[in-house]
PDB file of N, CA and C in Angstrom:
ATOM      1  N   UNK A   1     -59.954 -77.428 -20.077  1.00  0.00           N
ATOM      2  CA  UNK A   1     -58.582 -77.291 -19.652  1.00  0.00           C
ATOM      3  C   UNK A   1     -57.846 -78.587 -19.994  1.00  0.00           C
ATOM      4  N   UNK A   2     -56.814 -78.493 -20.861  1.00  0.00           N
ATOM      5  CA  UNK A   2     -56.001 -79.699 -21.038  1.00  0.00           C
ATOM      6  C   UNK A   2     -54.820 -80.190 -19.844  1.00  0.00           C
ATOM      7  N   UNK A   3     -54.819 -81.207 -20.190  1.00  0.00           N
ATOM      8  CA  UNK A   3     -54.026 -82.218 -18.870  1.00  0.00           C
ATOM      9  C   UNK A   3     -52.627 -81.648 -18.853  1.00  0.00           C
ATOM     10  N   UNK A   4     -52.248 -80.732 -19.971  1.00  0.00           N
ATOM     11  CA  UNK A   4     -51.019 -80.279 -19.727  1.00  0.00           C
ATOM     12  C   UNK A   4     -51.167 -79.075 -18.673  1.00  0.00           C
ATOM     13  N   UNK A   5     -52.043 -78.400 -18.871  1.00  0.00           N
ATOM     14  CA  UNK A   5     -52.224 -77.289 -18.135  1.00  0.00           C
ATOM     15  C   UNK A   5     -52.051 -77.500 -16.613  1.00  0.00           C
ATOM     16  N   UNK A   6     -53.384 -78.613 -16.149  1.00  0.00           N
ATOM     17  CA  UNK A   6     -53.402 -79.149 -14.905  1.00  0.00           C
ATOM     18  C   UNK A   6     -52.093 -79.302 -14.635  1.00  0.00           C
ATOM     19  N   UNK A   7     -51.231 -80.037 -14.915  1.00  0.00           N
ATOM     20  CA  UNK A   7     -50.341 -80.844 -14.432  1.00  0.00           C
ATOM     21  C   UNK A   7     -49.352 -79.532 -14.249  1.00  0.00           C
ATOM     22  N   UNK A   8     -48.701 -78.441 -14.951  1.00  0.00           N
ATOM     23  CA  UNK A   8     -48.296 -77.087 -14.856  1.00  0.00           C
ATOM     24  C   UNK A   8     -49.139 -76.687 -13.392  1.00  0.00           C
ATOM     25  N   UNK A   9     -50.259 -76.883 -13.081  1.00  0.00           N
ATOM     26  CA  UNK A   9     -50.724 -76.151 -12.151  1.00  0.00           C
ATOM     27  C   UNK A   9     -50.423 -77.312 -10.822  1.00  0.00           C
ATOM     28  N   UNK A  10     -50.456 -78.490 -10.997  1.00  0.00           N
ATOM     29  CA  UNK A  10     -49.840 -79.414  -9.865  1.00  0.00           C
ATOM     30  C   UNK A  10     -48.643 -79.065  -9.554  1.00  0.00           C
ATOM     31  N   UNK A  11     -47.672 -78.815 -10.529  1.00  0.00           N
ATOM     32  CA  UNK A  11     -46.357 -78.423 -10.564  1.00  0.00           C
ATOM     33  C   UNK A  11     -45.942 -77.503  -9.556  1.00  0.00           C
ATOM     34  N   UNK A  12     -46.926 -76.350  -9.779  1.00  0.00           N
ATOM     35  CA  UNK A  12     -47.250 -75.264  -9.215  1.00  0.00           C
ATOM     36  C   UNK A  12     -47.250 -75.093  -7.684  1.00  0.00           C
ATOM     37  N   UNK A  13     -48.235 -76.100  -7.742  1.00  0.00           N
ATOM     38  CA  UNK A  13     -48.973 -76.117  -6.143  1.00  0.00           C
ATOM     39  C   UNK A  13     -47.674 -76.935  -5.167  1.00  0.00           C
ATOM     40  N   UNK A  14     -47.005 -77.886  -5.650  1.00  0.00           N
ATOM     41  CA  UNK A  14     -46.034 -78.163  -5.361  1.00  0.00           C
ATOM     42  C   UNK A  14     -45.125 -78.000  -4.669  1.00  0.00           C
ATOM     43  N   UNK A  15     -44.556 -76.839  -6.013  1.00  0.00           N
ATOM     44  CA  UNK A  15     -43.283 -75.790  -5.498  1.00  0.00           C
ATOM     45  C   UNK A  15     -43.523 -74.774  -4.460  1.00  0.00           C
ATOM     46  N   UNK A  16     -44.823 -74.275  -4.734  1.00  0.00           N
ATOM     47  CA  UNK A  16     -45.180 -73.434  -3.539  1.00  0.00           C
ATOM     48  C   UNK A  16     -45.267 -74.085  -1.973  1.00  0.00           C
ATOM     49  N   UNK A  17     -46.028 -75.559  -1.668  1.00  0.00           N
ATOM     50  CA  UNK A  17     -45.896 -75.772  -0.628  1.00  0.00           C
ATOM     51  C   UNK A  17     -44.155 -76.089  -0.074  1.00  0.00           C
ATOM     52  N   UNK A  18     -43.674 -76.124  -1.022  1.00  0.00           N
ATOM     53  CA  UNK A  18     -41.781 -76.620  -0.534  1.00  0.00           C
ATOM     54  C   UNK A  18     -41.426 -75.178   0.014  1.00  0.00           C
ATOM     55  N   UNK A  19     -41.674 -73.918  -1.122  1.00  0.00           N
ATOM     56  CA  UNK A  19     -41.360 -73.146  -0.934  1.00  0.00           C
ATOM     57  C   UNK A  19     -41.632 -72.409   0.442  1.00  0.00           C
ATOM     58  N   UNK A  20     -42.901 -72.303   0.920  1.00  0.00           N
ATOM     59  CA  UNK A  20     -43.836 -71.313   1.655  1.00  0.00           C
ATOM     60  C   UNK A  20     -44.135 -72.712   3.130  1.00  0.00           C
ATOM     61  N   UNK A  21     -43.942 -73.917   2.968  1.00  0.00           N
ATOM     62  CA  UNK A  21     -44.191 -74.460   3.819  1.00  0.00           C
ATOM     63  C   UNK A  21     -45.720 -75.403   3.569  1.00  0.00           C
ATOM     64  N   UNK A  22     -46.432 -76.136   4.275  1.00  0.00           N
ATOM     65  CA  UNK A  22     -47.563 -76.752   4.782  1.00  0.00           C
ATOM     66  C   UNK A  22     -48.998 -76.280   4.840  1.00  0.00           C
ATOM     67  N   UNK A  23     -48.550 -75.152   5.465  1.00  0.00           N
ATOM     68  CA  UNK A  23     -49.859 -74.428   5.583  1.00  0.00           C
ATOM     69  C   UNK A  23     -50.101 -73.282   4.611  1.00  0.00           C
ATOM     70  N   UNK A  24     -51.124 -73.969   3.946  1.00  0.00           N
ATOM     71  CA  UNK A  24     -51.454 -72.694   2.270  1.00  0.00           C
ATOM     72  C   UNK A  24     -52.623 -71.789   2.546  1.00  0.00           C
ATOM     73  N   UNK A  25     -52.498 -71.046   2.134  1.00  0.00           N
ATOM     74  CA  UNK A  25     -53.950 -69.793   2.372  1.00  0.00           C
ATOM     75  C   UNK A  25     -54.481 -69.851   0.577  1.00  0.00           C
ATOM     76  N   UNK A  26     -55.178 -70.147   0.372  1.00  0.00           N
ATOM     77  CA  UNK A  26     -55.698 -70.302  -0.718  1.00  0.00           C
ATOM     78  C   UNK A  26     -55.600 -68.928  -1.719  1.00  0.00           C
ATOM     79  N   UNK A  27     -55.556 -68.082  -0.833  1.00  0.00           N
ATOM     80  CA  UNK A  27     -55.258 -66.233  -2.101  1.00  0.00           C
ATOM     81  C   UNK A  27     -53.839 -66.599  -2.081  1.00  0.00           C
ATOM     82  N   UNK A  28     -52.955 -66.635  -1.041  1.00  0.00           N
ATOM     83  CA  UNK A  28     -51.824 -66.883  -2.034  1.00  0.00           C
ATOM     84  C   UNK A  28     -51.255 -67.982  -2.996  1.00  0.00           C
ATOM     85  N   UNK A  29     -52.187 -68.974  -2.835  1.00  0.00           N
ATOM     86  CA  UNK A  29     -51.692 -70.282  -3.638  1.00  0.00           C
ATOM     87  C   UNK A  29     -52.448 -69.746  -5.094  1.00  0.00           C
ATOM     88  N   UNK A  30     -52.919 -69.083  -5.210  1.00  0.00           N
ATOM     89  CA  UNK A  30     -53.911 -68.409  -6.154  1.00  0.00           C
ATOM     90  C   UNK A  30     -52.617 -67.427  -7.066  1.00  0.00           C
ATOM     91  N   UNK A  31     -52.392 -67.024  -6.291  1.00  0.00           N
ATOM     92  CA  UNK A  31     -51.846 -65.627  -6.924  1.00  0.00           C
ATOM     93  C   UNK A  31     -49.935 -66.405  -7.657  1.00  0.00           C
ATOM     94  N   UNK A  32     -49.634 -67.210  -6.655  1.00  0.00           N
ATOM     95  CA  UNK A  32     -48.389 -67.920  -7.419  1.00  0.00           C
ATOM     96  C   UNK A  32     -48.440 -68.930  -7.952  1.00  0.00           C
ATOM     97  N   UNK A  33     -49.737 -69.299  -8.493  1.00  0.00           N
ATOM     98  CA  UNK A  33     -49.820 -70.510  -9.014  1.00  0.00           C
ATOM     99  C   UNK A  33     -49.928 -69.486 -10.732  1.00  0.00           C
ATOM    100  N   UNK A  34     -50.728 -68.434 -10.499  1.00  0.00           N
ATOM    101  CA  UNK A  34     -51.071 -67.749 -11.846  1.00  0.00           C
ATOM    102  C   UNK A  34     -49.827 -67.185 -12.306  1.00  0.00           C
ATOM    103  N   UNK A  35     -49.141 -66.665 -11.221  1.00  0.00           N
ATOM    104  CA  UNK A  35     -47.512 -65.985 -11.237  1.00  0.00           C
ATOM    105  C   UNK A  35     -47.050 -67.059 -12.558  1.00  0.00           C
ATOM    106  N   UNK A  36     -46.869 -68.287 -11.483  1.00  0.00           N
ATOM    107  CA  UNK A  36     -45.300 -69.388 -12.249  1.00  0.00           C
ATOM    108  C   UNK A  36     -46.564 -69.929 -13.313  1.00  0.00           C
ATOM    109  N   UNK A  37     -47.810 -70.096 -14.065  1.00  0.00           N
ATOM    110  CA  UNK A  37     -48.142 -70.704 -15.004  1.00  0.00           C
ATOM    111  C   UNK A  37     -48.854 -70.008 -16.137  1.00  0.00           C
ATOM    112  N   UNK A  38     -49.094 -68.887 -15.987  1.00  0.00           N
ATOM    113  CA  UNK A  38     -49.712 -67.932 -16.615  1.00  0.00           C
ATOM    114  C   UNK A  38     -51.538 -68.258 -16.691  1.00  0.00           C
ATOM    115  N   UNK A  39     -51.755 -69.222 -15.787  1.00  0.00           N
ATOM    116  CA  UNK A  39     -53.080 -69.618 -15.757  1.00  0.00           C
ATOM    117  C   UNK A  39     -53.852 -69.567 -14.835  1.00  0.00           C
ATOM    118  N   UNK A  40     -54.791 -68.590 -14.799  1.00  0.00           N
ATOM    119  CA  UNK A  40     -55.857 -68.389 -13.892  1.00  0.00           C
ATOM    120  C   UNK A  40     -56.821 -69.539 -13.175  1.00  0.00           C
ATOM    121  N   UNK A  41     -55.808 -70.310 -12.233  1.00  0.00           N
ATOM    122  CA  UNK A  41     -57.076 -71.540 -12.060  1.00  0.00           C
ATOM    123  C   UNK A  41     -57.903 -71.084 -10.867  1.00  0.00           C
ATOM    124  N   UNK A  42     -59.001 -71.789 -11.057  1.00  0.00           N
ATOM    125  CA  UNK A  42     -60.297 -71.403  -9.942  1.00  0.00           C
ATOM    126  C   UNK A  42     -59.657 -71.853  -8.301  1.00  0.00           C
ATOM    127  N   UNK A  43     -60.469 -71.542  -7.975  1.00  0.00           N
ATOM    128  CA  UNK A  43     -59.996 -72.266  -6.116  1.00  0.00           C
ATOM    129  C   UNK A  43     -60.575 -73.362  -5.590  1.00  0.00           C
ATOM    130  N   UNK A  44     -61.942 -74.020  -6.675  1.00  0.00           N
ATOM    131  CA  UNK A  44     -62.642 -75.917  -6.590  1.00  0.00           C
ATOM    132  C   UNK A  44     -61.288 -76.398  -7.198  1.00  0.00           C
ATOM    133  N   UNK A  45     -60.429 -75.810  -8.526  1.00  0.00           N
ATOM    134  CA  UNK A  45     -59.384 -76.988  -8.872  1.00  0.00           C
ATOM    135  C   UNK A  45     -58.327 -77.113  -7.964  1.00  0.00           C
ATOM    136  N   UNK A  46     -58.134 -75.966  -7.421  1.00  0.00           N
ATOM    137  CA  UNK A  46     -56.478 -75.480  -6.451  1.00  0.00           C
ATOM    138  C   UNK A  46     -56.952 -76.500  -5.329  1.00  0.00           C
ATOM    139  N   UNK A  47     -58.100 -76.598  -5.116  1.00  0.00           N
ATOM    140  CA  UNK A  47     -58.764 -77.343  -3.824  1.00  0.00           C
ATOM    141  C   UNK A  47     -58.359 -78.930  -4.233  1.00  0.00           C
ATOM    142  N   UNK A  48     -58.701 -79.250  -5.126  1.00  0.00           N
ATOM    143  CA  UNK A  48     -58.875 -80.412  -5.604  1.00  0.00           C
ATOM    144  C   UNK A  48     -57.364 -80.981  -5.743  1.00  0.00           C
ATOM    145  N   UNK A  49     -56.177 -79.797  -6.047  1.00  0.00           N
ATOM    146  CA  UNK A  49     -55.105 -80.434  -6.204  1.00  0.00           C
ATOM    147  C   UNK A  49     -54.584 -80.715  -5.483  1.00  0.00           C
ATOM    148  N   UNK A  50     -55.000 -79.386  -4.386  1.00  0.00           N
ATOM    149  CA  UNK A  50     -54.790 -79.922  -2.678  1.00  0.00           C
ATOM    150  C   UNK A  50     -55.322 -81.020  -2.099  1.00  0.00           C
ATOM    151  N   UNK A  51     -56.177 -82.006  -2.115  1.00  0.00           N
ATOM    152  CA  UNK A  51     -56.956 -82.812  -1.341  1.00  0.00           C
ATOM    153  C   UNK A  51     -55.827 -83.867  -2.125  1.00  0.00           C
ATOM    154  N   UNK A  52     -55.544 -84.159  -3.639  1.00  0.00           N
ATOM    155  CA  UNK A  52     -54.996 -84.691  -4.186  1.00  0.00           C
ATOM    156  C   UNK A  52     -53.422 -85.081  -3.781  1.00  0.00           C
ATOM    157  N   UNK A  53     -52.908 -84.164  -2.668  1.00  0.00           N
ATOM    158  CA  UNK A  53     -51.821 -84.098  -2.215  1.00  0.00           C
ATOM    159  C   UNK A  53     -51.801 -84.811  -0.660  1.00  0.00           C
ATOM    160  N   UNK A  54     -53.540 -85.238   0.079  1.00  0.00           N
ATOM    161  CA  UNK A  54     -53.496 -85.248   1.005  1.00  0.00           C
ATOM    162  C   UNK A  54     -54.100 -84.076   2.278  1.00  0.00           C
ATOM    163  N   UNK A  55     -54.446 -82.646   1.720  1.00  0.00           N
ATOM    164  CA  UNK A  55     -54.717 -81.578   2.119  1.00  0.00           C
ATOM    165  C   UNK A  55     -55.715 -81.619   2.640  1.00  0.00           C
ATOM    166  N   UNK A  56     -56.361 -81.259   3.758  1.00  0.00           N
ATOM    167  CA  UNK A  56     -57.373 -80.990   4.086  1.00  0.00           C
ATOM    168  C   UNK A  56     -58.058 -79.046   4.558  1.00  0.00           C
ATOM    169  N   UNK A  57     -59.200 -78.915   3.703  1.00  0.00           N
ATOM    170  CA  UNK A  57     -59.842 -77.364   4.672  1.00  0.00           C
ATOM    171  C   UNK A  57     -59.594 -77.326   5.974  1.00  0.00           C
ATOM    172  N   UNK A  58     -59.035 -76.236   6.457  1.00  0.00           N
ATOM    173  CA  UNK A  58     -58.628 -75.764   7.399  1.00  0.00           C
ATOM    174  C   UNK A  58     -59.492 -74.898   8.411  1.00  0.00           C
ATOM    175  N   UNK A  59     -60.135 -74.357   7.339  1.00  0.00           N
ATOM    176  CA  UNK A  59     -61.090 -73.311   7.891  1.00  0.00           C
ATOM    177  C   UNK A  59     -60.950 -71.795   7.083  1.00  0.00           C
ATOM    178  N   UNK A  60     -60.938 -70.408   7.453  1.00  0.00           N
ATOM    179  CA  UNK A  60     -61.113 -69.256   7.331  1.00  0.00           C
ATOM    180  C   UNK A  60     -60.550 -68.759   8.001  1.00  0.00           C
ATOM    181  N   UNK A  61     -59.591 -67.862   7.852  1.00  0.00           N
ATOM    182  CA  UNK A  61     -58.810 -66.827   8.810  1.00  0.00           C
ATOM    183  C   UNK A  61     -58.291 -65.943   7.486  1.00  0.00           C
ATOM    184  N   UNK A  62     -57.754 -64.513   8.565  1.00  0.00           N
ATOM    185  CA  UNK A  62     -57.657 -63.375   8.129  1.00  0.00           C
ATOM    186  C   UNK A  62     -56.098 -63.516   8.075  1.00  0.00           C
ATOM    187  N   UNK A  63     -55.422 -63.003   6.586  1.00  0.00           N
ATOM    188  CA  UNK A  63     -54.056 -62.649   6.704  1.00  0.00           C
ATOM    189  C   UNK A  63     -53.835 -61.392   6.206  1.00  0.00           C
ATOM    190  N   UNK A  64     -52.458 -60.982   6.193  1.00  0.00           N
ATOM    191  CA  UNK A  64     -52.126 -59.560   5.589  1.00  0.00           C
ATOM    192  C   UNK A  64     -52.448 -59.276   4.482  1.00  0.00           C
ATOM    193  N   UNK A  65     -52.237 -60.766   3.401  1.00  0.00           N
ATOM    194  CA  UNK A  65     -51.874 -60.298   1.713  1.00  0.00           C
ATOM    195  C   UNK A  65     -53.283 -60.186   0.972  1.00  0.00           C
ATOM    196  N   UNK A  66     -54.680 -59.783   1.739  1.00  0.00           N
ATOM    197  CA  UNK A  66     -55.679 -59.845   0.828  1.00  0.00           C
ATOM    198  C   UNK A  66     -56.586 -58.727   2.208  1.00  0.00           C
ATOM    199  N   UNK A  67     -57.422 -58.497   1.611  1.00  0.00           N
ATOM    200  CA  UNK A  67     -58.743 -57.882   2.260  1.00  0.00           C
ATOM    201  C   UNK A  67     -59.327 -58.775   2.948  1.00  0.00           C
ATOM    202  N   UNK A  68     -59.749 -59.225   4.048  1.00  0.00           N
ATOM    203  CA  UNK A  68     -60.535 -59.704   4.288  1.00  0.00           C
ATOM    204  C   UNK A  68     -59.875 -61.313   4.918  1.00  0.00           C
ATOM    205  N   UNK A  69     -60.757 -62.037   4.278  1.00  0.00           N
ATOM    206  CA  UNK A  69     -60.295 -63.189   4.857  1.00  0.00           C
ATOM    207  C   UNK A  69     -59.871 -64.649   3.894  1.00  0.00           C
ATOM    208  N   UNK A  70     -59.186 -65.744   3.525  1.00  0.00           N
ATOM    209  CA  UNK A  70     -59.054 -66.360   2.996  1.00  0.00           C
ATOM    210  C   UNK A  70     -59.295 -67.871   3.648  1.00  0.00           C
ATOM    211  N   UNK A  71     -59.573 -69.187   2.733  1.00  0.00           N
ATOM    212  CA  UNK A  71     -59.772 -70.126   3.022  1.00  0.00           C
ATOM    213  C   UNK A  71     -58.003 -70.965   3.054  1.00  0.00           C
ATOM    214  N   UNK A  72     -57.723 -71.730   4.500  1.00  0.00           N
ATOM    215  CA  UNK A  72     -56.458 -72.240   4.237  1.00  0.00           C
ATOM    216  C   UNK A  72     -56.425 -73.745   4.318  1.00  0.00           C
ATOM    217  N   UNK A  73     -55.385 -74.134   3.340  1.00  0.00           N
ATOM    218  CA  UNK A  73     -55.504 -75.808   3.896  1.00  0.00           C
ATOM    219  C   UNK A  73     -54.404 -76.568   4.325  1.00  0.00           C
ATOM    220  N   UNK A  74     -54.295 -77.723   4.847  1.00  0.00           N
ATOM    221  CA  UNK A  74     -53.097 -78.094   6.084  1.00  0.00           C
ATOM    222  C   UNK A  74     -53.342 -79.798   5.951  1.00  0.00           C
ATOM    223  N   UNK A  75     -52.370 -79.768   5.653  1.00  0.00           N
ATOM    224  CA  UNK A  75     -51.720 -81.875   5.843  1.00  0.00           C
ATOM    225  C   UNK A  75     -53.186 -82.242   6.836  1.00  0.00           C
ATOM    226  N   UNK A  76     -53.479 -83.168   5.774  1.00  0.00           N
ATOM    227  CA  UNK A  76     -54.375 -83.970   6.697  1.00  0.00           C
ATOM    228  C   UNK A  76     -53.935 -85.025   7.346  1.00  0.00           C
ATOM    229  N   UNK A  77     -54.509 -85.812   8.663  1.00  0.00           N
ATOM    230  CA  UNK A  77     -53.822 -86.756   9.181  1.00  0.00           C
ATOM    231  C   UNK A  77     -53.522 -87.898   8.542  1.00  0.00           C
ATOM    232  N   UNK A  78     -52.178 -88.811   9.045  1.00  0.00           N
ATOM    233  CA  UNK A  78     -51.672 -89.215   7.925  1.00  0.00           C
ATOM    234  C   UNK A  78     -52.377 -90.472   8.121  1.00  0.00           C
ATOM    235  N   UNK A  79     -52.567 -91.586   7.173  1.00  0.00           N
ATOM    236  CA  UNK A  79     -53.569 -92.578   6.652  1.00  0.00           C
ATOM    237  C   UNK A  79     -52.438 -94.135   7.405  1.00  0.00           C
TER     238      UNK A  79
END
């Protein structure tokens, strides 16, 4: 994956937390990150861009927009 790509997908992750708020559920940071970049990234990089932002795992809980259950992540305490 080239550094342009990543950085499209930082972009990404970005706009969505401005957009949607703090608290990310990982299927949907998934699904609008592929929306706005046309790139299927995994959920170790989406993770990674998150921690990169400060993010910390949240845990597992169940929302509407998927089957089942998703992993979410949330502002870690601040340094």
């Amino acid at each position: 994956m080239s550094e342009v790509d990543k950085n499209k997908g930082r972009d990404a992750v970005r706009a969505y937390i401005a957009q949607h708020g703090p608290i990310v559920p990982m299927a949907d940071l998934r699904s609008y990150v592929r929306d706005r970049t046309s790139i299927d990234f995994g959920g170790p990089t989406l993770a990674a861009f998150l921690r990169a932002y400060g993010y910390v795992r949240d845990g597992v809980r169940k929302i509407d927009t998927c089957p089942g259950q998703t992993v979410f992540y949330v502002p870690g305490p601040a340094s």
